[in-house]
C-alpha atoms as a PDB file:
ATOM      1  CA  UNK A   1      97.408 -14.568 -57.063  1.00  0.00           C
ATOM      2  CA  UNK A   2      99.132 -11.451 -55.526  1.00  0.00           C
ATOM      3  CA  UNK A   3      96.292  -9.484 -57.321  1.00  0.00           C
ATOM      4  CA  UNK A   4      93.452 -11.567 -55.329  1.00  0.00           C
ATOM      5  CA  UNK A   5      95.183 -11.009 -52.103  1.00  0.00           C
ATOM      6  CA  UNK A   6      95.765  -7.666 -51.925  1.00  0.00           C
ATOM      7  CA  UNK A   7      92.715  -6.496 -53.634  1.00  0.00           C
ATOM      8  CA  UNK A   8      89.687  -8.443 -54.011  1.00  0.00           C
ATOM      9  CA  UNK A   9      90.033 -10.551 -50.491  1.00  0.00           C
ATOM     10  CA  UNK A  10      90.476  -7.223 -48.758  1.00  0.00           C
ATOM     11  CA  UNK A  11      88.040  -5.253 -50.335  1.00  0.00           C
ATOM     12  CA  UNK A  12      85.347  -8.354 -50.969  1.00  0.00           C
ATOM     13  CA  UNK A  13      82.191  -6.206 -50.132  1.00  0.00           C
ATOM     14  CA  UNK A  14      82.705  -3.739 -52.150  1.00  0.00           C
ATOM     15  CA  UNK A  15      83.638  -6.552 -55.040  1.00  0.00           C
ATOM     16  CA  UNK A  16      80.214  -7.586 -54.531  1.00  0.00           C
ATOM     17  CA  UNK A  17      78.410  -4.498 -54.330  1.00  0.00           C
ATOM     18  CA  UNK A  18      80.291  -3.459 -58.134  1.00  0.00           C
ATOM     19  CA  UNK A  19      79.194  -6.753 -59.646  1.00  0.00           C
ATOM     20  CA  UNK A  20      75.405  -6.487 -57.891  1.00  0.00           C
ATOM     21  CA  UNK A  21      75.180  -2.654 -59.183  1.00  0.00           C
ATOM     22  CA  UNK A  22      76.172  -3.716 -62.754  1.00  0.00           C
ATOM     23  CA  UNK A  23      73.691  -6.830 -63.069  1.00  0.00           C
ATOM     24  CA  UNK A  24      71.030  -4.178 -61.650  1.00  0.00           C
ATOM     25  CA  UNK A  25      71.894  -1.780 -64.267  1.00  0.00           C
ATOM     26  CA  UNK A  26      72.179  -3.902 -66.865  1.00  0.00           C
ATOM     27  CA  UNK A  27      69.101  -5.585 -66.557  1.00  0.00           C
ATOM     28  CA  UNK A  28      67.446  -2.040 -65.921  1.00  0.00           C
ATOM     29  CA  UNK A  29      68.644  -0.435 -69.537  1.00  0.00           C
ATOM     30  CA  UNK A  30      68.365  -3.833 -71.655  1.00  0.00           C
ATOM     31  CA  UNK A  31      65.673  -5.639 -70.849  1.00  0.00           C
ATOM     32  CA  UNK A  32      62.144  -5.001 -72.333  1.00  0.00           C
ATOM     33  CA  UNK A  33      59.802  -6.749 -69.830  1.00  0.00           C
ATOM     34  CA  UNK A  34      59.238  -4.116 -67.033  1.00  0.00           C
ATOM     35  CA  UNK A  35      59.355  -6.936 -64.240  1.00  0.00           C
ATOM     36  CA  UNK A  36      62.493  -7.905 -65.235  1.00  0.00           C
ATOM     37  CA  UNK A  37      63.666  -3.761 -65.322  1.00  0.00           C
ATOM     38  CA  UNK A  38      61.920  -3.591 -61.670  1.00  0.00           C
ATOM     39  CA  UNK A  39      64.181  -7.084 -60.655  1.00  0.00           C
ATOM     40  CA  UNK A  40      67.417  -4.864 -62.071  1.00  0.00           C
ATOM     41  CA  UNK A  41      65.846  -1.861 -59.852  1.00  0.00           C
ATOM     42  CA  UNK A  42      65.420  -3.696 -56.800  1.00  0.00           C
ATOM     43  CA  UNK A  43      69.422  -5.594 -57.194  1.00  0.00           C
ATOM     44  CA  UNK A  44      70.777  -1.892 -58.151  1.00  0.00           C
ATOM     45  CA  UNK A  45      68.899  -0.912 -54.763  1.00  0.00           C
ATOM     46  CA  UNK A  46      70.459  -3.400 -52.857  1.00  0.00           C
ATOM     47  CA  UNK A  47      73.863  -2.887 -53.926  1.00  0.00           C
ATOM     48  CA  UNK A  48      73.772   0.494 -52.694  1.00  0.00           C
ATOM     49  CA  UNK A  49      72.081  -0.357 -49.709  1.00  0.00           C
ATOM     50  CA  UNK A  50      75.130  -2.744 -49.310  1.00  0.00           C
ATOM     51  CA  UNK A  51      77.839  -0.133 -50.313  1.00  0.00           C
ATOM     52  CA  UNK A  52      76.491   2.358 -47.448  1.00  0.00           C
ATOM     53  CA  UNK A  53      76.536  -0.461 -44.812  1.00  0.00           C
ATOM     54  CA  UNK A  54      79.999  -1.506 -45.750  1.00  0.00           C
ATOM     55  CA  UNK A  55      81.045   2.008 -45.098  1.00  0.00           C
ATOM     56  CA  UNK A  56      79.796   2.390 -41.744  1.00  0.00           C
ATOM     57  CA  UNK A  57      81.523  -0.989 -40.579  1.00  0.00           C
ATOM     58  CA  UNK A  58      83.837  -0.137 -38.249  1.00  0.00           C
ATOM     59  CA  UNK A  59      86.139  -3.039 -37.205  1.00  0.00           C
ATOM     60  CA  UNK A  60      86.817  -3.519 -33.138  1.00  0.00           C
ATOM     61  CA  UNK A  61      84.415  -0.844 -32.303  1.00  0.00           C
ATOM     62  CA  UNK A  62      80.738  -0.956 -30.359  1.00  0.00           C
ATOM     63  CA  UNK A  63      78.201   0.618 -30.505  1.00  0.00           C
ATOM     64  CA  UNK A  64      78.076   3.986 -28.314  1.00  0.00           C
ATOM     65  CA  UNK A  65      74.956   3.372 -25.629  1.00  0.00           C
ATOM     66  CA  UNK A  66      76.014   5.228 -22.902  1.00  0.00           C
ATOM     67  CA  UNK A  67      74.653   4.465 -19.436  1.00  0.00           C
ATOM     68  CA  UNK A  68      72.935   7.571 -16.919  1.00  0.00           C
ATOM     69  CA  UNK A  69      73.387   6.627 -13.560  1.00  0.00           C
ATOM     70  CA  UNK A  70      71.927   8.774 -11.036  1.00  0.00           C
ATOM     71  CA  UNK A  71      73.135   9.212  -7.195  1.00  0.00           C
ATOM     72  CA  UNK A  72      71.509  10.408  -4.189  1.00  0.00           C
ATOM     73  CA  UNK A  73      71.136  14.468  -4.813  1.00  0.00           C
ATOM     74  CA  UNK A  74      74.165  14.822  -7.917  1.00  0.00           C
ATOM     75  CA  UNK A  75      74.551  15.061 -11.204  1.00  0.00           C
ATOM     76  CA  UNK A  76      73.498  12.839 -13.312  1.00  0.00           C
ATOM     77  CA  UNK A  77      76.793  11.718 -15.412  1.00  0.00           C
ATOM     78  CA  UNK A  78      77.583   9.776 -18.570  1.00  0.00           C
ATOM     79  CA  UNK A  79      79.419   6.577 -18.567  1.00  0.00           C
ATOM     80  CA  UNK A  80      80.698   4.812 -21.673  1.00  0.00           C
ATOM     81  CA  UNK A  81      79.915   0.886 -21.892  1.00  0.00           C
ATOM     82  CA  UNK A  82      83.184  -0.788 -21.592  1.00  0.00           C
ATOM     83  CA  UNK A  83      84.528  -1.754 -25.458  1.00  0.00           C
ATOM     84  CA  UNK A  84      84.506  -5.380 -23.807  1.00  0.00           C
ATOM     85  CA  UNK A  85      80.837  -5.058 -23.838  1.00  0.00           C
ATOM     86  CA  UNK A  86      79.711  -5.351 -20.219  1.00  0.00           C
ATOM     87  CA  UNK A  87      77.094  -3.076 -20.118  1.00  0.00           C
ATOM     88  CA  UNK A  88      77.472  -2.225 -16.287  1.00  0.00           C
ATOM     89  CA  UNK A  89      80.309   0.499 -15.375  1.00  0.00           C
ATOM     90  CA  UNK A  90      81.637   0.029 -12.133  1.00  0.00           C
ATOM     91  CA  UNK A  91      83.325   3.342 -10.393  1.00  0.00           C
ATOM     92  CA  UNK A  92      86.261   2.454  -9.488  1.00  0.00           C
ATOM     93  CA  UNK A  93      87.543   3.937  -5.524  1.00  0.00           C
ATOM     94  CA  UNK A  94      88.740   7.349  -6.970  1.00  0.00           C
ATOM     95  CA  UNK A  95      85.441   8.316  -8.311  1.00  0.00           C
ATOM     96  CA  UNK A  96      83.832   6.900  -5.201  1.00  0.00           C
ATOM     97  CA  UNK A  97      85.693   9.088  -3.045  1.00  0.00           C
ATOM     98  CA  UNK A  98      85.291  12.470  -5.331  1.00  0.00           C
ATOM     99  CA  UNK A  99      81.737  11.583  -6.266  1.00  0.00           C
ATOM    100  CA  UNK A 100      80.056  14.418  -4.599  1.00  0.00           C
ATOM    101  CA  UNK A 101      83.252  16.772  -5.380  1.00  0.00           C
ATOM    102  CA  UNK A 102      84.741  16.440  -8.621  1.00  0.00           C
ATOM    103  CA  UNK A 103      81.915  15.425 -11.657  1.00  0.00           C
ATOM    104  CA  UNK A 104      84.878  16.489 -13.951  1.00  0.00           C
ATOM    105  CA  UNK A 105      87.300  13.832 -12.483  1.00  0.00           C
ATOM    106  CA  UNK A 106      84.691  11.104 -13.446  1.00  0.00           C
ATOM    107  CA  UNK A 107      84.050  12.434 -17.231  1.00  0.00           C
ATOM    108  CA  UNK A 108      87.789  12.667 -17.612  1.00  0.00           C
ATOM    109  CA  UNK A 109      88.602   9.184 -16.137  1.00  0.00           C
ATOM    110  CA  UNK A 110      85.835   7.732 -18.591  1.00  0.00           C
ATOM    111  CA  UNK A 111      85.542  10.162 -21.651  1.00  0.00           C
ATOM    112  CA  UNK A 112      84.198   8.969 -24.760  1.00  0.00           C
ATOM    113  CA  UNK A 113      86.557   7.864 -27.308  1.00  0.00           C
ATOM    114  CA  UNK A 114      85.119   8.567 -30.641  1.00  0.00           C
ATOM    115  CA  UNK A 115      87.283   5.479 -32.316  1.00  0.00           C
ATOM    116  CA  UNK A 116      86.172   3.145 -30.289  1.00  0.00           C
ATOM    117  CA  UNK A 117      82.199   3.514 -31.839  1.00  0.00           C
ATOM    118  CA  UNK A 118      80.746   2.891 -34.786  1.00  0.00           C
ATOM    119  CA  UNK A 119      78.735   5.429 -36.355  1.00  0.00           C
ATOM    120  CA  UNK A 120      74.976   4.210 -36.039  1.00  0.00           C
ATOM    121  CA  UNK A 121      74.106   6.698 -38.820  1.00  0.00           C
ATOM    122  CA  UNK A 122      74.667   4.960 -42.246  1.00  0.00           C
ATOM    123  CA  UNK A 123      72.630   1.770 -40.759  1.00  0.00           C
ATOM    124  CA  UNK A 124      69.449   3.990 -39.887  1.00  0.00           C
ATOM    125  CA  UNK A 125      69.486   5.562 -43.112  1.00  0.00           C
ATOM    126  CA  UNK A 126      69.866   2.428 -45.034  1.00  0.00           C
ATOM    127  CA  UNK A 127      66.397   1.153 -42.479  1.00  0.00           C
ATOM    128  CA  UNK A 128      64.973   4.228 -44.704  1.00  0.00           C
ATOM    129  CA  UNK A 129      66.367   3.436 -47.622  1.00  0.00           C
ATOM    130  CA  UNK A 130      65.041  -0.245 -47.257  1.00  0.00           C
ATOM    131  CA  UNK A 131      61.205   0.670 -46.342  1.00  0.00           C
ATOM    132  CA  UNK A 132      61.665   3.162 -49.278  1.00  0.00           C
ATOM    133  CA  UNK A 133      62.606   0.853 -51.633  1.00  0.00           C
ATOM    134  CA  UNK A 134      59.982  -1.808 -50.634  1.00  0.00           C
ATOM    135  CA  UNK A 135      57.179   0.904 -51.111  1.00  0.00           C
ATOM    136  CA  UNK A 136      58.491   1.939 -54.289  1.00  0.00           C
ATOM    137  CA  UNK A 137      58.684  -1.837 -55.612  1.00  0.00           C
ATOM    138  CA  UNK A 138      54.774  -2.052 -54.576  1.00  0.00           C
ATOM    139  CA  UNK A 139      53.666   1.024 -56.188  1.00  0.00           C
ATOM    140  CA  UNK A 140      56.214   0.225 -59.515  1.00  0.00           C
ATOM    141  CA  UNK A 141      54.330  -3.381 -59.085  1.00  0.00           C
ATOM    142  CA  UNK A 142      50.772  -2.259 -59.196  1.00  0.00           C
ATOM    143  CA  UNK A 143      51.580   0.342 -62.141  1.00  0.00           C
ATOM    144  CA  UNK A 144      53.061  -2.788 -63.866  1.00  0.00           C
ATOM    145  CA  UNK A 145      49.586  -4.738 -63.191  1.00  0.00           C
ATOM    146  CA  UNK A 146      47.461  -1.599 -64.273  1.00  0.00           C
ATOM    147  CA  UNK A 147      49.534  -1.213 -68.003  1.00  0.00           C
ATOM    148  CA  UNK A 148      48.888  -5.194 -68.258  1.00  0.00           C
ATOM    149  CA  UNK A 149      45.406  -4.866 -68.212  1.00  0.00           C
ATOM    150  CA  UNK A 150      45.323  -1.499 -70.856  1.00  0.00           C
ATOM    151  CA  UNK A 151      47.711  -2.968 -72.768  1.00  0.00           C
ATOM    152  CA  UNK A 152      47.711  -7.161 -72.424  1.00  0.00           C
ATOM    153  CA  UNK A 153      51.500  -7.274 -72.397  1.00  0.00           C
ATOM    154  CA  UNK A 154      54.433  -6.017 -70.177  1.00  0.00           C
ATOM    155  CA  UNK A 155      57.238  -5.784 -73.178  1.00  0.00           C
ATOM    156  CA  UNK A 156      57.988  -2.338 -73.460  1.00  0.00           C
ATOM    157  CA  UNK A 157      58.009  -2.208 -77.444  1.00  0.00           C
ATOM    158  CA  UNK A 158      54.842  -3.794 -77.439  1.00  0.00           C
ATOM    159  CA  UNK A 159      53.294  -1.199 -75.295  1.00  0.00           C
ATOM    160  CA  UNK A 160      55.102   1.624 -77.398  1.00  0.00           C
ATOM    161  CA  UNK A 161      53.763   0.270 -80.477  1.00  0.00           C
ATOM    162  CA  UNK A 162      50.461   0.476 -78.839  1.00  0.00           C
ATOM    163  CA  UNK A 163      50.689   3.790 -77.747  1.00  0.00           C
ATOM    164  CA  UNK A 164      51.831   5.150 -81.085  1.00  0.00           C
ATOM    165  CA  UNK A 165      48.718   3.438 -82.500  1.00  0.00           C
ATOM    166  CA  UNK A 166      46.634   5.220 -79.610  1.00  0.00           C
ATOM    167  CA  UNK A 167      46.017   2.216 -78.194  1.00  0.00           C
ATOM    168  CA  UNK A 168      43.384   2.289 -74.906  1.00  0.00           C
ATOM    169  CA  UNK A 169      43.409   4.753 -72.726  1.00  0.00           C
ATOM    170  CA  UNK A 170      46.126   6.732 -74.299  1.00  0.00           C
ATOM    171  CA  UNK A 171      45.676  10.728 -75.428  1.00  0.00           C
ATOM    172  CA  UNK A 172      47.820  11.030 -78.062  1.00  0.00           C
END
């Protein structure tokens, strides 16, 4: 029991993203049908996509949209959106008053705490990864239909022992 709690509740994610990447790979080196192989492809795909987006998870932080506000003839300056997530900064009477005199006053009363963001990063790339991995499913798909109809069967020894018999289409 002290095992579960302190490190598979913890660390569940990453529990599931071990077991997912072993079924995938598994099913990618010993099975013979080549759907089944592309089924293992696509889990091992997701498992990663899963690691990467358990890695970027940052917990209690936002996500850094900063606001541009621009006033009559100055500077245009950056305000962070409150960690609260209220997505309109108010100045407060200090920054009112320097405004026009001190832009450095305002950046240092509301400078941009790196801790308090998550990294957006990790979750674009795995957006790429994603579309990637669709595509390559398709195309892995439609090879899969066009060695059906050369060969009548999807079982990789079957369409070995074809080949080695130079079965259609095949230059030996």
């Amino acid at each position: 029991m002290e095992f579960l709690n302190a490190s598979v509740i913890p660390y569940f994610n990453y529990w599931i993203y071990v077991v997912l990447m072993m079924i995938g790979l598994h099913a990618m080196i010993t099975k013979n049908n080549l759907i089944k192989k592309l089924i293992g492809m696509s889990i091992f795909q997701t498992a990663i996509i899963l690691f990467y987006v358990s890695i970027g998870v940052k917990t209690g932080s936002t996500i850094p949209i900063l606001e541009h506000h621009h006033d009559e003839g100055h500077a245009e300056t950056a305000h962070a959106v409150a960690e609260s997530g209220d997505h309109h900064a108010e100045e407060t009477d200090h920054e009112k008053s320097d405004h026009g005199n001190n832009e450095h006053a305002i950046e240092a009363d509301h400078g941009i705490d790196p801790d308090h963001f998550a990294n957006p990063l990790p979750h674009v790339l795995m957006l790429t990864a994603i579309v990637v991995g669709v595509s390559t499913l398709g195309v892995a798909l439609a090879i899969s239909q066009s060695i059906y109809k050369d060969f009548g069967s999807l079982e990789e020894n079957e369409i070995l022992a074809k080949i080695k018999q130079g079965g259609p289409g095949v230059d030996v």
